[in-house]
C-alpha atoms as a PDB file:
ATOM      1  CA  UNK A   1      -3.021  15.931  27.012  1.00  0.00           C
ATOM      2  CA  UNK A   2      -3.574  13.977  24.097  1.00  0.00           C
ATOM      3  CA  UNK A   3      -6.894  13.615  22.403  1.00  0.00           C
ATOM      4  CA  UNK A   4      -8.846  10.430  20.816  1.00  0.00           C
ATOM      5  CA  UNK A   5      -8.390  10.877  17.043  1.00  0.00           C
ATOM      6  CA  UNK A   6     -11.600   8.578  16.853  1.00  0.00           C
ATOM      7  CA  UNK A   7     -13.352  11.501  18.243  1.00  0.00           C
ATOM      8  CA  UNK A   8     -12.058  14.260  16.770  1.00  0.00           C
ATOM      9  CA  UNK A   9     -14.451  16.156  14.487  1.00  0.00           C
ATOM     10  CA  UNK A  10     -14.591  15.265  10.536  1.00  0.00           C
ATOM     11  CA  UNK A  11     -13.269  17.118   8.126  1.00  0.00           C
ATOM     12  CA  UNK A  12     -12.369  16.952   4.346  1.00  0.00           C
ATOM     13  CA  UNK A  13      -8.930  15.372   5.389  1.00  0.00           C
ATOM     14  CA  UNK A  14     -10.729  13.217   7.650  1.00  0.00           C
ATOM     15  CA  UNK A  15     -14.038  11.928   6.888  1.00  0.00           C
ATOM     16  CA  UNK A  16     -16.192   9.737   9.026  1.00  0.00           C
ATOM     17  CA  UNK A  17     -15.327   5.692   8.200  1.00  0.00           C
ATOM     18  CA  UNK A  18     -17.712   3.976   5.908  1.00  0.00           C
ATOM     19  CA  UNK A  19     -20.092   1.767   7.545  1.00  0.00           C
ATOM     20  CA  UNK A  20     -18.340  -1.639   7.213  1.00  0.00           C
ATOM     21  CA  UNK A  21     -20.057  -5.276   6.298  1.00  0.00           C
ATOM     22  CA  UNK A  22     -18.224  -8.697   7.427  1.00  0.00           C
ATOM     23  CA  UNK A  23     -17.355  -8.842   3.840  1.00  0.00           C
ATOM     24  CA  UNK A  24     -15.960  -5.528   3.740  1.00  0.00           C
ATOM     25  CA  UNK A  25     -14.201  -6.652   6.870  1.00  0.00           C
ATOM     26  CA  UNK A  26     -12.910  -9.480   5.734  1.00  0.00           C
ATOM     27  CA  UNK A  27     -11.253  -7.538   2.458  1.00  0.00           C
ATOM     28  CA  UNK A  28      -9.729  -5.112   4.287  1.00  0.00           C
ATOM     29  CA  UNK A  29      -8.136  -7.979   6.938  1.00  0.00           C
ATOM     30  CA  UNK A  30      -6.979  -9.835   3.630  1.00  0.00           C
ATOM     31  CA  UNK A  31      -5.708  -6.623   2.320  1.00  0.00           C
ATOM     32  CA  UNK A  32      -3.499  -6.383   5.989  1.00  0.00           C
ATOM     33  CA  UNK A  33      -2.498  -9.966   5.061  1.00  0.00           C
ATOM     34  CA  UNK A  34      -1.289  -9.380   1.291  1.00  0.00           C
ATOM     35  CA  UNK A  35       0.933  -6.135   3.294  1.00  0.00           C
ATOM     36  CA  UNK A  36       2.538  -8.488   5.547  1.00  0.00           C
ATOM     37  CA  UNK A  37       4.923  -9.968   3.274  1.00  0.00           C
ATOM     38  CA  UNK A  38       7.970  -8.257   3.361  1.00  0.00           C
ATOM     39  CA  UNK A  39       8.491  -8.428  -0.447  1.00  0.00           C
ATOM     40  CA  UNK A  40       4.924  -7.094  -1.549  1.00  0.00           C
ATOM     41  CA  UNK A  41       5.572  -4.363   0.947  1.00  0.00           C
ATOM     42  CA  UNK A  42       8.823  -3.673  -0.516  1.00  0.00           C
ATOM     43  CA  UNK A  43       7.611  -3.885  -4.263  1.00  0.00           C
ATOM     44  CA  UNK A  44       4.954  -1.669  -2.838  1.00  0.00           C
ATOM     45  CA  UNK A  45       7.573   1.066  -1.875  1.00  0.00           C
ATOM     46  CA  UNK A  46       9.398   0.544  -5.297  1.00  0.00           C
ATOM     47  CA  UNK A  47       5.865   1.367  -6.684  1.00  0.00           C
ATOM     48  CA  UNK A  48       5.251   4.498  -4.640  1.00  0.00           C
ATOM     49  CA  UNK A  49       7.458   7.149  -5.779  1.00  0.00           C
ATOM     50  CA  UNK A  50       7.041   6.362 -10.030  1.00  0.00           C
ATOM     51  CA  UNK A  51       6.060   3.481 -11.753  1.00  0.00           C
ATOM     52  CA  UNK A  52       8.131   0.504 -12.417  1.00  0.00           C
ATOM     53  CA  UNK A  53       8.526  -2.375 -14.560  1.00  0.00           C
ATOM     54  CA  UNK A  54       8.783  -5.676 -13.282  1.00  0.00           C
ATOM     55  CA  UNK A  55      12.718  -5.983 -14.438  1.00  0.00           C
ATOM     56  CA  UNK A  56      13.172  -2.812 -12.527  1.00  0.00           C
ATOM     57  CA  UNK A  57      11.716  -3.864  -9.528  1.00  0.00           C
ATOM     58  CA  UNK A  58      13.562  -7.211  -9.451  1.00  0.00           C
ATOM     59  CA  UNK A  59      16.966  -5.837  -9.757  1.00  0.00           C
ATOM     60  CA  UNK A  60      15.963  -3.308  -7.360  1.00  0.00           C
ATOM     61  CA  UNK A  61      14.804  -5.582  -4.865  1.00  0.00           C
ATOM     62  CA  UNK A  62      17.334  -8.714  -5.563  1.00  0.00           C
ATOM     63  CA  UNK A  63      14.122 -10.580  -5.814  1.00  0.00           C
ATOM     64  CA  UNK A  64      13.196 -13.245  -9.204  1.00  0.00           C
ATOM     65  CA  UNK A  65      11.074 -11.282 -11.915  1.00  0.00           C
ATOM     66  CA  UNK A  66       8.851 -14.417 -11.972  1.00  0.00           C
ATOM     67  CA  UNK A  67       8.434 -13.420  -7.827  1.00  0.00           C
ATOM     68  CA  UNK A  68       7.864  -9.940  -8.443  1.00  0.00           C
ATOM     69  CA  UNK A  69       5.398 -10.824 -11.336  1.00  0.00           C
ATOM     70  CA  UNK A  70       3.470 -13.175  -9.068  1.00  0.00           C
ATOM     71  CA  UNK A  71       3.332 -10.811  -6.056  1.00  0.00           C
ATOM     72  CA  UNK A  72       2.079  -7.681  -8.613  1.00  0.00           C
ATOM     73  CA  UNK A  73      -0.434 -10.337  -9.860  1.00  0.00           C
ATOM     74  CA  UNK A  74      -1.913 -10.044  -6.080  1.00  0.00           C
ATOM     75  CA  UNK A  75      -1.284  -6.628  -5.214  1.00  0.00           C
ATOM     76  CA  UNK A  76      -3.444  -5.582  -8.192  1.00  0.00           C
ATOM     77  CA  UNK A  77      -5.902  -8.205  -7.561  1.00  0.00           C
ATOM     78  CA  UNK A  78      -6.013  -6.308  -4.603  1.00  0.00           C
ATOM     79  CA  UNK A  79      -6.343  -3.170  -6.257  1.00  0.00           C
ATOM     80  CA  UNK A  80      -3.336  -2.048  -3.959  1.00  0.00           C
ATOM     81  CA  UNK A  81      -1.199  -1.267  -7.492  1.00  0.00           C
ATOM     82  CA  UNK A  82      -2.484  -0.804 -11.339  1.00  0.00           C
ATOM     83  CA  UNK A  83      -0.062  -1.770 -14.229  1.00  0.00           C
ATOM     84  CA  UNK A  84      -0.069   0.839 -17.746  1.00  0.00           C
ATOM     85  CA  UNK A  85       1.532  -0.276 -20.458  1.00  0.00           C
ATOM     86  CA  UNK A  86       3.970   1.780 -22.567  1.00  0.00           C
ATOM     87  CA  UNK A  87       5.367  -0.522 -25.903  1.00  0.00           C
ATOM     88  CA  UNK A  88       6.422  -3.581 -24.670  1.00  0.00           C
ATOM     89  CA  UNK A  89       6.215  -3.113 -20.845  1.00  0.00           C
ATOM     90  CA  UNK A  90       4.065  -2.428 -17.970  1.00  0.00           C
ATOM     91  CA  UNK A  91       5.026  -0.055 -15.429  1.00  0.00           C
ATOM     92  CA  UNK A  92       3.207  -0.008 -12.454  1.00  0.00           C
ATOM     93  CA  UNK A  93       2.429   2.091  -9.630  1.00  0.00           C
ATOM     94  CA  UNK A  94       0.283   2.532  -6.440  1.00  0.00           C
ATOM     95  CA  UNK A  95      -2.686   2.388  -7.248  1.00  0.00           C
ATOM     96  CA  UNK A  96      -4.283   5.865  -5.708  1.00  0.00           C
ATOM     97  CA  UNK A  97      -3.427   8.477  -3.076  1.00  0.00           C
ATOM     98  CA  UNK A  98      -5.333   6.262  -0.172  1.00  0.00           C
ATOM     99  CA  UNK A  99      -2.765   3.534  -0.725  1.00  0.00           C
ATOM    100  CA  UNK A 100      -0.426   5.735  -0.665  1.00  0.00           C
ATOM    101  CA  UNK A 101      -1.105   7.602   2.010  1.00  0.00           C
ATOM    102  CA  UNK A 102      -1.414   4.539   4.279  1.00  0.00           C
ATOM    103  CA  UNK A 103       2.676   3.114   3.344  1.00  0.00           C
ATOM    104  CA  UNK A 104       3.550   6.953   3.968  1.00  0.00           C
ATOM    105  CA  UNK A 105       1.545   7.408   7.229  1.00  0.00           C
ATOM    106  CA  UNK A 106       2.514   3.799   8.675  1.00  0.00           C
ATOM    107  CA  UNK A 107       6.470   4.515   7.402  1.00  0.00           C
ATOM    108  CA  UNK A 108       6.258   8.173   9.479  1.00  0.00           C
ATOM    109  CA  UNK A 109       4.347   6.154  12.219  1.00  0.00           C
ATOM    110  CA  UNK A 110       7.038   3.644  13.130  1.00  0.00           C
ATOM    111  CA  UNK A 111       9.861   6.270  12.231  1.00  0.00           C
ATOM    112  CA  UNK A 112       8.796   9.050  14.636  1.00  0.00           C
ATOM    113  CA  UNK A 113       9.566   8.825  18.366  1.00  0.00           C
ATOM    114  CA  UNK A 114       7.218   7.065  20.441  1.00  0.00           C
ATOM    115  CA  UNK A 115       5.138   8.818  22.758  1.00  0.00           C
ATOM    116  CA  UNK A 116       5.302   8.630  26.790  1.00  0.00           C
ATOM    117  CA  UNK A 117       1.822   8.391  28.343  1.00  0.00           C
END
């Protein structure tokens, strides 16, 4: 028999949730929104395993650099990616291990089997 995760005890690898505002709510549903295009989440994948430029991540994807630029412009509005610069170019990358953990948990989520209750 399966438990509730939402009552399982906290630990380190799973703390209790933050007390949330409407504003905070709102974010994080906006946040949701900015994932739901299929070409953010994909430039979001490109992003996840080492940092990119934004020529890289257009020939990579088949997408327009001007596309890729204007969907990086939101993502790290978003705080969702974070651009460093080496000489003439920007590389970016996932902005921290929470993002990151959330495209790797949802991609093992909808990969495994699903469970019979």
């Amino acid at each position: 028999m399966r438990t509730d995760p939402c009552s399982e005890p906290h630990t380190a690898e799973h703390p209790p949730l933050p007390a949330l505002s409407q504003q905070d709510i709102a974010r994080l549903a906006d946040t949701f929104k900015l994932l739901g295009d299929p070409s953010r989440l994909r430039i979001l994948l490109q992003c996840l395993t080492q940092p990119a430029a934004v020529n890289d991540i257009a020939e990579a994807l088949q997408l327009s650099q001007s596309l890729v630029s204007h969907h990086l412009r939101l993502l790290k509005a978003a705080r969702l990616v974070i651009g460093e610069r080496s000489a003439r170019h920007i590389y970016y990358r996932v902005a921290d291990n929470h993002v990151s953990h959330v495209l790797r948990d949802m991609a093992i989520h909808l990969t495994e089997e699903p469970v019979q209750d």
